[in-house]
PDB file of N, CA and C in Angstrom:
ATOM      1  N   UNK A   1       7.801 -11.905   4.392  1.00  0.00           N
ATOM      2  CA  UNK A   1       8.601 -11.256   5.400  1.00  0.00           C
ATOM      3  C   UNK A   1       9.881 -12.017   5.688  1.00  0.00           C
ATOM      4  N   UNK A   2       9.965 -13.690   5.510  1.00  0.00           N
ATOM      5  CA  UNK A   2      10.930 -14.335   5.683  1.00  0.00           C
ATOM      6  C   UNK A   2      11.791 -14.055   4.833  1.00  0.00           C
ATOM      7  N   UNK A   3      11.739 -13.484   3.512  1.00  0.00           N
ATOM      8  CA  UNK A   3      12.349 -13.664   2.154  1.00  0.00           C
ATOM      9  C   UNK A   3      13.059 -12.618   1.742  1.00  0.00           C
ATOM     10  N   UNK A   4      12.029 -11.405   1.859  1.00  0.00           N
ATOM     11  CA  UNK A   4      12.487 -10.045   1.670  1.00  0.00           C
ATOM     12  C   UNK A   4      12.952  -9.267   2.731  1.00  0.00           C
ATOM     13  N   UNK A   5      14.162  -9.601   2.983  1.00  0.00           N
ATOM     14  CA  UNK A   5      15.171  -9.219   3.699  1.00  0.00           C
ATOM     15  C   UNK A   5      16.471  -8.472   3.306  1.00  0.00           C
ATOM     16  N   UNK A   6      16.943  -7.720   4.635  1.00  0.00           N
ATOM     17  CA  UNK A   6      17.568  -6.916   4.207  1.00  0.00           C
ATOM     18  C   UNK A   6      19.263  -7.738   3.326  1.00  0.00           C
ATOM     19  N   UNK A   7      18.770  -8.646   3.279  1.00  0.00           N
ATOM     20  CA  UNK A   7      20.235  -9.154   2.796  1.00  0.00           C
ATOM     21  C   UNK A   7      19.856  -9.816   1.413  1.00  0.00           C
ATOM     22  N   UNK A   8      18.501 -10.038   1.161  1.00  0.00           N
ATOM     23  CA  UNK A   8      17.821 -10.061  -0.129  1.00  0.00           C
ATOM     24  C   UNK A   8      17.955  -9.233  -1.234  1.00  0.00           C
ATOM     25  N   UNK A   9      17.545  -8.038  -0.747  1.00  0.00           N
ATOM     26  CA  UNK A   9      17.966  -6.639  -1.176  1.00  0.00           C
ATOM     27  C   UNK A   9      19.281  -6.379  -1.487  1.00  0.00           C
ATOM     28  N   UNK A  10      20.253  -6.799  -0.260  1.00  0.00           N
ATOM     29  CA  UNK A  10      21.720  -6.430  -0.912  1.00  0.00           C
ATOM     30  C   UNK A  10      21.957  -7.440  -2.107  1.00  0.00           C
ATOM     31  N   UNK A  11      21.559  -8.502  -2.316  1.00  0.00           N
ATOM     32  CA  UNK A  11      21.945  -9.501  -3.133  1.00  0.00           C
ATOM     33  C   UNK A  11      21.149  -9.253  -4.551  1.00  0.00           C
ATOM     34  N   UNK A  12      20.187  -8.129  -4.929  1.00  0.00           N
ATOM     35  CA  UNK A  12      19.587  -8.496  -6.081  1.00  0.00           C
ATOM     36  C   UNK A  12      19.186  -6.810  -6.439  1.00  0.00           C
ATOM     37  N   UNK A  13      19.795  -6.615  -7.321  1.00  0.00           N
ATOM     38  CA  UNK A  13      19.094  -5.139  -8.277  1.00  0.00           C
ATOM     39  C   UNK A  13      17.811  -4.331  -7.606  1.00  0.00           C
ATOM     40  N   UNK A  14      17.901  -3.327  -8.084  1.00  0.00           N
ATOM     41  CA  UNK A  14      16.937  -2.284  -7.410  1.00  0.00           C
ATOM     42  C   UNK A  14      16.169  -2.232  -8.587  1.00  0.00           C
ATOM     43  N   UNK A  15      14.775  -2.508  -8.169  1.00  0.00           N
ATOM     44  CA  UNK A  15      13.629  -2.671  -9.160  1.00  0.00           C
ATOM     45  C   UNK A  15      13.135  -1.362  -9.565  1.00  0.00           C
ATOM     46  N   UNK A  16      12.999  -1.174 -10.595  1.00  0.00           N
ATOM     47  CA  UNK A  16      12.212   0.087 -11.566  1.00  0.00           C
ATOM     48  C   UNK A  16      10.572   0.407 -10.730  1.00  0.00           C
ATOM     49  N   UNK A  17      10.180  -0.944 -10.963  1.00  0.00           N
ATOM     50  CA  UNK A  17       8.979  -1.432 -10.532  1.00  0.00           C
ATOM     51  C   UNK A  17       8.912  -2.473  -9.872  1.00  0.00           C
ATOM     52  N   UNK A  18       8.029  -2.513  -8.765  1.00  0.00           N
ATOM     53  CA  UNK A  18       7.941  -3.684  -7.663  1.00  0.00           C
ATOM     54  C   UNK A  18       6.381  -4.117  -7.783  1.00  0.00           C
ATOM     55  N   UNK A  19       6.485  -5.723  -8.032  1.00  0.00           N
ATOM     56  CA  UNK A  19       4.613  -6.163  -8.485  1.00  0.00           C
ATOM     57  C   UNK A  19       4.515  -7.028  -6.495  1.00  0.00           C
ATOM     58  N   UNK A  20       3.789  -6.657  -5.939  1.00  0.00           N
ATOM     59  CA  UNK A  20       3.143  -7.217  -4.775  1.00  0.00           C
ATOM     60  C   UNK A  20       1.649  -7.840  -4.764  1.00  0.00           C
ATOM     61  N   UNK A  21       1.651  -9.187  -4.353  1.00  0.00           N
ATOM     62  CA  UNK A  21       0.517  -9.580  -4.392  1.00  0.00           C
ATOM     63  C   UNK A  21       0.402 -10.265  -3.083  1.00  0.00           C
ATOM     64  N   UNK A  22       0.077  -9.639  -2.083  1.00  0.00           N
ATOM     65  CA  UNK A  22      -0.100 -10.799  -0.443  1.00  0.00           C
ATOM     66  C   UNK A  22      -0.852 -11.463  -0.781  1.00  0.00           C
ATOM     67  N   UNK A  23      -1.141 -12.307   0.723  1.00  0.00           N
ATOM     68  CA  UNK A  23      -2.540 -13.139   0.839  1.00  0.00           C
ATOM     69  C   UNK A  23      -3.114 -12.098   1.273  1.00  0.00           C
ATOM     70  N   UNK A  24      -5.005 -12.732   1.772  1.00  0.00           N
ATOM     71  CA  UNK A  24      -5.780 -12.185   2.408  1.00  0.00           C
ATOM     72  C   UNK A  24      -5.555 -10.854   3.612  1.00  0.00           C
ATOM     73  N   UNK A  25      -4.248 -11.322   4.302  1.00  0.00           N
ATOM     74  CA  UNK A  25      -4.456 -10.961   5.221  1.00  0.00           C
ATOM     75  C   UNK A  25      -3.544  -9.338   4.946  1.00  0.00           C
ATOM     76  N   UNK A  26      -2.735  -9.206   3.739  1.00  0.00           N
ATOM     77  CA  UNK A  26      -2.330  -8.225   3.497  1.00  0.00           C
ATOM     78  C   UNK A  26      -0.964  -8.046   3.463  1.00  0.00           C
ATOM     79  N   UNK A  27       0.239  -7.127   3.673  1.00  0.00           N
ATOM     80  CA  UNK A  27       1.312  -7.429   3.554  1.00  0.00           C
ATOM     81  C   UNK A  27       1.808  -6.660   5.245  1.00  0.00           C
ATOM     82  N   UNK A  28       2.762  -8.114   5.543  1.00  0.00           N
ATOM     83  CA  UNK A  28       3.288  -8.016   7.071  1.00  0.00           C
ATOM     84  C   UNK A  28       3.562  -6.454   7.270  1.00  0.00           C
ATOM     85  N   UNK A  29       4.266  -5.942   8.381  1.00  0.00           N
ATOM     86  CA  UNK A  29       4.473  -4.721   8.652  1.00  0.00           C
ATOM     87  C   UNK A  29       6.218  -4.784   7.981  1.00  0.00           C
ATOM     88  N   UNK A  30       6.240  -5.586   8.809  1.00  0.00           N
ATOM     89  CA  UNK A  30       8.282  -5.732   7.853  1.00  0.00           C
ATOM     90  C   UNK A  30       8.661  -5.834   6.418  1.00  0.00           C
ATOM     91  N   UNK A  31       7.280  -5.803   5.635  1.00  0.00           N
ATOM     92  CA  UNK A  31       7.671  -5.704   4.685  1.00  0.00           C
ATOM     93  C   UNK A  31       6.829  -4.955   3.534  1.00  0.00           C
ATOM     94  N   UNK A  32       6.135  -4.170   4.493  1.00  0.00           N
ATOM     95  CA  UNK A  32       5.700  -2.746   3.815  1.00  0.00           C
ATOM     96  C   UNK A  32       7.295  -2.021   4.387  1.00  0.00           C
ATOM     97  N   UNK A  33       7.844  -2.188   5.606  1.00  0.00           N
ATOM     98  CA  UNK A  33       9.030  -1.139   5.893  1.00  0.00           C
ATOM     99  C   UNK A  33      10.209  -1.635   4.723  1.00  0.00           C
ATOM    100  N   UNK A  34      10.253  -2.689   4.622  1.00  0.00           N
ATOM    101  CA  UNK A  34      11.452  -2.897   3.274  1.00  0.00           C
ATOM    102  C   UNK A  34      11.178  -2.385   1.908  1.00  0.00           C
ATOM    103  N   UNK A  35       9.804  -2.097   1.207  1.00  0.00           N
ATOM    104  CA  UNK A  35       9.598  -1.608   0.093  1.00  0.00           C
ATOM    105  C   UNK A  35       9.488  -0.370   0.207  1.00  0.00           C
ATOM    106  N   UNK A  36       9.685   0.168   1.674  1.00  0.00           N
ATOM    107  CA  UNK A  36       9.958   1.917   1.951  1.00  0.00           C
ATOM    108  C   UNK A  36      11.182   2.352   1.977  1.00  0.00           C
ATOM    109  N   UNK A  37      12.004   1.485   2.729  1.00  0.00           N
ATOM    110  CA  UNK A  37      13.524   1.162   2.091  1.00  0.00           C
ATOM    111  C   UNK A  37      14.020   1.388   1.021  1.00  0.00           C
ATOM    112  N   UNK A  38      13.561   0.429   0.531  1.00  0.00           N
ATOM    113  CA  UNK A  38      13.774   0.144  -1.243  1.00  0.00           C
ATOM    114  C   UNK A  38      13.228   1.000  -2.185  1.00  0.00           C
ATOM    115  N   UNK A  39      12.241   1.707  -2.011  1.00  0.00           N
ATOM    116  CA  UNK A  39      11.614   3.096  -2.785  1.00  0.00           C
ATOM    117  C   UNK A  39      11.278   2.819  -3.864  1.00  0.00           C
ATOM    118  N   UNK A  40      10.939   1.668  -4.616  1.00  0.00           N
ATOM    119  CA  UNK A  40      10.459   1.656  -6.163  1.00  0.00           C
ATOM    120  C   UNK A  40      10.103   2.668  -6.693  1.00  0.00           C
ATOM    121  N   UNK A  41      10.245   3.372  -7.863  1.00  0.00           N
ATOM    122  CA  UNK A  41       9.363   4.457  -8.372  1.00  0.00           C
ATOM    123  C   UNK A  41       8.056   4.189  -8.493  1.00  0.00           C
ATOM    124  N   UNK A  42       7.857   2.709  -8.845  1.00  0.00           N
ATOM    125  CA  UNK A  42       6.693   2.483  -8.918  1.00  0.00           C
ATOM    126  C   UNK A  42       5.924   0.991  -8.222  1.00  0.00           C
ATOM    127  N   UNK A  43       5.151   0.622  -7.780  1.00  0.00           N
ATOM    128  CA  UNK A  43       4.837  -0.592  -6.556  1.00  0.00           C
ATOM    129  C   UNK A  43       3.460  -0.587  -7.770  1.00  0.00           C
ATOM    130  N   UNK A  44       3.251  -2.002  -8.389  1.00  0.00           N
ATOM    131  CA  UNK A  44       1.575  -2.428  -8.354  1.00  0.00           C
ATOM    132  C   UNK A  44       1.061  -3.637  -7.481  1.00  0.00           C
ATOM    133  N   UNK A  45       0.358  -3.223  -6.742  1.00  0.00           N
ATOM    134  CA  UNK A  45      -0.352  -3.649  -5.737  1.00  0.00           C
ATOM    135  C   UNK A  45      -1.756  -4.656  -6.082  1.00  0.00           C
ATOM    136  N   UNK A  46      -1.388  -5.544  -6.307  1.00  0.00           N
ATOM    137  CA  UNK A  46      -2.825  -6.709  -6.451  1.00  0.00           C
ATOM    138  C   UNK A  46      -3.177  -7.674  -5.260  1.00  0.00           C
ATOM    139  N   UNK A  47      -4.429  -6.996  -5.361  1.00  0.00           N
ATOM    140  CA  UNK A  47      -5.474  -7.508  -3.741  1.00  0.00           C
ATOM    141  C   UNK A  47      -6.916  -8.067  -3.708  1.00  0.00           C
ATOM    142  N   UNK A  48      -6.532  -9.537  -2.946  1.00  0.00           N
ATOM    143  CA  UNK A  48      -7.862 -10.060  -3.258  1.00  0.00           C
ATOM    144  C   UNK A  48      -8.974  -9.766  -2.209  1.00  0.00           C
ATOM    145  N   UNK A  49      -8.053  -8.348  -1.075  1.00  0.00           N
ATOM    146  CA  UNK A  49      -9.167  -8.133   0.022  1.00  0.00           C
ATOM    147  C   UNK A  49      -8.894  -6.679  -0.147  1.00  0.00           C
ATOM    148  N   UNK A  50      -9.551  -6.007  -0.604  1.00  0.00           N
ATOM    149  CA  UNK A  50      -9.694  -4.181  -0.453  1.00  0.00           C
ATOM    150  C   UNK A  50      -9.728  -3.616   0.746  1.00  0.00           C
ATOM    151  N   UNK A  51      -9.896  -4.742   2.055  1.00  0.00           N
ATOM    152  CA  UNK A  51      -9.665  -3.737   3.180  1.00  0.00           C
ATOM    153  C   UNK A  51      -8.383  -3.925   3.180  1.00  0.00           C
ATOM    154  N   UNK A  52      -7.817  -4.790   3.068  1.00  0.00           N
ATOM    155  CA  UNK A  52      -6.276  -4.885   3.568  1.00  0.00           C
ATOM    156  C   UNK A  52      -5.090  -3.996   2.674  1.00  0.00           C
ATOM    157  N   UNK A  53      -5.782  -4.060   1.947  1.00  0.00           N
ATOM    158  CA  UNK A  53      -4.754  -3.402   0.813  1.00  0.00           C
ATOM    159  C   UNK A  53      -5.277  -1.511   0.886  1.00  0.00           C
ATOM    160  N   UNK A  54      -6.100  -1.739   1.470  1.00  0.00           N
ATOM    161  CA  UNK A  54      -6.685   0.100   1.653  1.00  0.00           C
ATOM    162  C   UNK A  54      -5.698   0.041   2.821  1.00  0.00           C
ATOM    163  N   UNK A  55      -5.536  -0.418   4.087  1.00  0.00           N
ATOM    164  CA  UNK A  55      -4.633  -0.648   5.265  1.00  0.00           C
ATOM    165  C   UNK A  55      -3.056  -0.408   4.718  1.00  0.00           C
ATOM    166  N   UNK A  56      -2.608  -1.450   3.673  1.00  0.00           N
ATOM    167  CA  UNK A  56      -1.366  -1.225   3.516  1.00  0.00           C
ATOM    168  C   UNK A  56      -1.204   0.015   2.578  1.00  0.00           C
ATOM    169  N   UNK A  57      -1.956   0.261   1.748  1.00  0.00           N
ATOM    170  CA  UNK A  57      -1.614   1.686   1.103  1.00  0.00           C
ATOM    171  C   UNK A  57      -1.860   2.823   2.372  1.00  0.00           C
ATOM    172  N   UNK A  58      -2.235   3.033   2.876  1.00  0.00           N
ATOM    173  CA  UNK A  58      -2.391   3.958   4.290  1.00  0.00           C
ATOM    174  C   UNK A  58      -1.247   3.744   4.693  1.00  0.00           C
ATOM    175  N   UNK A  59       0.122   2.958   4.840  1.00  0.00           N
ATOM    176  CA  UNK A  59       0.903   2.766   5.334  1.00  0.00           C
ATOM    177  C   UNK A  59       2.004   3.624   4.608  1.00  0.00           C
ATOM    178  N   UNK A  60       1.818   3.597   3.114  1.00  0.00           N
ATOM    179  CA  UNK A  60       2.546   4.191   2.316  1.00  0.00           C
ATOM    180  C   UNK A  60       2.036   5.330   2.040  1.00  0.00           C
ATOM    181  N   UNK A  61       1.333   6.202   2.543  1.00  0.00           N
ATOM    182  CA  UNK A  61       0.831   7.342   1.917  1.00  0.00           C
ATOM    183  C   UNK A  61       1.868   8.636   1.663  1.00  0.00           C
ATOM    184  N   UNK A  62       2.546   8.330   2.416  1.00  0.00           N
ATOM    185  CA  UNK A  62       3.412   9.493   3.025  1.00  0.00           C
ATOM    186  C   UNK A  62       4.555   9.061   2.037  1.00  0.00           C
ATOM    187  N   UNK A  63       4.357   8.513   1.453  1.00  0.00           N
ATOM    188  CA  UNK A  63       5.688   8.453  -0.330  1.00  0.00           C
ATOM    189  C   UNK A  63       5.414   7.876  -0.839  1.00  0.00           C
ATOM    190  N   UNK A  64       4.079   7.628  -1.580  1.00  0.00           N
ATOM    191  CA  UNK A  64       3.422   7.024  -2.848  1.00  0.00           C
ATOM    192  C   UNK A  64       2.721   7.866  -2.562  1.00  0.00           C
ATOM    193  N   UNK A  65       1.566   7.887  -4.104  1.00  0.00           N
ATOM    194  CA  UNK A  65       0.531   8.515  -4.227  1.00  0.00           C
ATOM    195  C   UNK A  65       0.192   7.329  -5.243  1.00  0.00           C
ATOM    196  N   UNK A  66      -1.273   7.406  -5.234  1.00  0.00           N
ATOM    197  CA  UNK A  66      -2.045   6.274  -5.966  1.00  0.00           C
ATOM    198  C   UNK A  66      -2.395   7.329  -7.439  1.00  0.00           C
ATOM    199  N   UNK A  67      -1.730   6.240  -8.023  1.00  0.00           N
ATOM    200  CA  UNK A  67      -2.106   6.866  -9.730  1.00  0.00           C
ATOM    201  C   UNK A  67      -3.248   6.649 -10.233  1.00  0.00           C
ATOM    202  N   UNK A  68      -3.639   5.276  -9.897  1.00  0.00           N
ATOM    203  CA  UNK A  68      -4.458   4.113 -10.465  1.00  0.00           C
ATOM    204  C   UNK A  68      -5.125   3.282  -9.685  1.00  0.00           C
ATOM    205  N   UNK A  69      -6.470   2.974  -9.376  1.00  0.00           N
ATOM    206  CA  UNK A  69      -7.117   1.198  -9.250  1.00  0.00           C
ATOM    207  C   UNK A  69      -7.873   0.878 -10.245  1.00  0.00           C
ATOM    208  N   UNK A  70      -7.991  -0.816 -10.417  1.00  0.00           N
ATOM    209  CA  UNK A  70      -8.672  -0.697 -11.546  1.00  0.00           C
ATOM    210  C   UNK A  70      -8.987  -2.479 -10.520  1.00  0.00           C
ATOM    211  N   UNK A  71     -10.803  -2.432 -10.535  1.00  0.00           N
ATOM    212  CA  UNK A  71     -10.872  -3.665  -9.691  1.00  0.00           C
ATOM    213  C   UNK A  71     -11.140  -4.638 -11.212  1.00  0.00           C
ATOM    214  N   UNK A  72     -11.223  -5.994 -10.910  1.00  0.00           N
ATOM    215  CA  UNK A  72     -11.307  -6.908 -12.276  1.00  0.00           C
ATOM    216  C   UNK A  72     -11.551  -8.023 -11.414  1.00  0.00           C
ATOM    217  N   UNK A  73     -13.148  -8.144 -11.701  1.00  0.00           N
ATOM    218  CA  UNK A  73     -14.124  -9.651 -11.675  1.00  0.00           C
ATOM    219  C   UNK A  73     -12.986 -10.843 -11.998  1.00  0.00           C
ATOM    220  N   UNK A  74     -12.497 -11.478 -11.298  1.00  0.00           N
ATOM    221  CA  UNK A  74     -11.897 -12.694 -11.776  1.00  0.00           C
ATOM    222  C   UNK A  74     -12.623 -14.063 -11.562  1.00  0.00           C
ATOM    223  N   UNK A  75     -13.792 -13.738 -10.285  1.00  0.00           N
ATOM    224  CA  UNK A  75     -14.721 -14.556 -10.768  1.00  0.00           C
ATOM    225  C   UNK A  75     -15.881 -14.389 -10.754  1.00  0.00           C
ATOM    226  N   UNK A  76     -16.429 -14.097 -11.533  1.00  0.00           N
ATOM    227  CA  UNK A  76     -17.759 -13.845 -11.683  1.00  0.00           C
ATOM    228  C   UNK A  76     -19.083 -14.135 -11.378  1.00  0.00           C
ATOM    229  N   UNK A  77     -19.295 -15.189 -10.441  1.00  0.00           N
ATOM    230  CA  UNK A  77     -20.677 -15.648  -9.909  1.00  0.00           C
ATOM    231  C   UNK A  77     -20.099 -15.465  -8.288  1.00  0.00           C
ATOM    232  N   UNK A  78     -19.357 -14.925  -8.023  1.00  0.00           N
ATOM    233  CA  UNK A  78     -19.331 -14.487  -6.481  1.00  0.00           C
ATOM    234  C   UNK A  78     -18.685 -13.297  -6.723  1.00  0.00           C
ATOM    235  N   UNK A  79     -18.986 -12.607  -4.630  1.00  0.00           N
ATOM    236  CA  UNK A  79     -18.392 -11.816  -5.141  1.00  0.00           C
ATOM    237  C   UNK A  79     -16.972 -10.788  -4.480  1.00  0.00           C
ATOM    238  N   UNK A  80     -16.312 -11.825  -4.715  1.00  0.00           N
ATOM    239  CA  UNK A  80     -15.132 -11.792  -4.867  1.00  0.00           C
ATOM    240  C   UNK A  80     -14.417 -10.870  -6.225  1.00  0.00           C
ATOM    241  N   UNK A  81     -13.709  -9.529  -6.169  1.00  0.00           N
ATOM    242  CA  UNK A  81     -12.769  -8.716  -6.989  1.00  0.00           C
ATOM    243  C   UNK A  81     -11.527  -8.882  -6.556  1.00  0.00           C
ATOM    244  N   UNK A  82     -10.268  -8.563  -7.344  1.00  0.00           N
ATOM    245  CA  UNK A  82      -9.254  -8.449  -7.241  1.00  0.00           C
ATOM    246  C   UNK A  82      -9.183  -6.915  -7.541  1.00  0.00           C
ATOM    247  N   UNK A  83      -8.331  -6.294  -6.947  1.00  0.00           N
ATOM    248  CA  UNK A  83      -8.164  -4.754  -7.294  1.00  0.00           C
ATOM    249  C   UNK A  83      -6.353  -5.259  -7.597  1.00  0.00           C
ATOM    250  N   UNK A  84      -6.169  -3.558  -8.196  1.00  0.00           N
ATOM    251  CA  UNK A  84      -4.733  -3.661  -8.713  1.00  0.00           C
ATOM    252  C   UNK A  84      -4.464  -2.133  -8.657  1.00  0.00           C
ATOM    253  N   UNK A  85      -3.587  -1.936  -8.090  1.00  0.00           N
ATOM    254  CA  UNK A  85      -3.267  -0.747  -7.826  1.00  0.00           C
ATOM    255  C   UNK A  85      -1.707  -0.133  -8.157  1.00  0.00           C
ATOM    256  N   UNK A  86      -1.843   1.168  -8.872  1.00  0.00           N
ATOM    257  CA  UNK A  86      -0.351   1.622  -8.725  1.00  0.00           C
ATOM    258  C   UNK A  86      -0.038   2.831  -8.409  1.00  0.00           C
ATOM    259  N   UNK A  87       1.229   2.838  -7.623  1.00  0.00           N
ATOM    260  CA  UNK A  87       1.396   3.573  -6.800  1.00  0.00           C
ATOM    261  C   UNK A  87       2.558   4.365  -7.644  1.00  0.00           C
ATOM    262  N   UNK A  88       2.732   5.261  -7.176  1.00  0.00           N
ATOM    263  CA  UNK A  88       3.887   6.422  -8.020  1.00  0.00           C
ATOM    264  C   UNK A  88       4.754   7.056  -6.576  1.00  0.00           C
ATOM    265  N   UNK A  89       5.665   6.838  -6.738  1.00  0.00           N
ATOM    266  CA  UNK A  89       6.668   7.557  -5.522  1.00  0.00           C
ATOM    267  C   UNK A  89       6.619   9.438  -5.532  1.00  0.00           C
ATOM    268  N   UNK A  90       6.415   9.561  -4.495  1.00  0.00           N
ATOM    269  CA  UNK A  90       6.035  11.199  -4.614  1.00  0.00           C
ATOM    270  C   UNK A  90       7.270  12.052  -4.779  1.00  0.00           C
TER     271      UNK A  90
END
């Protein structure tokens, strides 16, 4: 949220595709509103907590649509998934 700012944005190309990976806790509110801004055609979304990332896609519903999840064991004796998600601009 500190980073991706609106003056970030003016300073650097408009992405085809935007790769997001928060922490746990998911991605701030200021900066689900900047990648709504910014409109990628396409956002992949990698999450090491499925509630949070079910939370922030709920945020975007209303101009993405989910193409894709695909969860992937990264470690395997717990149980811990990473999901990965992509989103398609409606």
């Amino acid at each position: 949220k500190d980073v991706f700012t609106e003056e970030f944005l003016a300073n650097h190309p408009k992405p085809n595709v935007l790769v997001t990976d928060p922490p746990r806790d998911g991605m701030h509110q200021k900066v689900v509103e900047q990648i709504l801004k910014l409109a990628p055609p396409k956002i992949v979304y990698v999450s090491c907590n499925s509630a949070t990332q079910a939370r922030d896609l709920a945020l975007m519903k209303e101009h993405y649509d989910v193409a894709k999840i695909l969860p992937v064991d990264m470690f395997p004796q717990t149980h811990h998934v990473e999901n990965i998600a992509l989103l398609i601009k409606k």
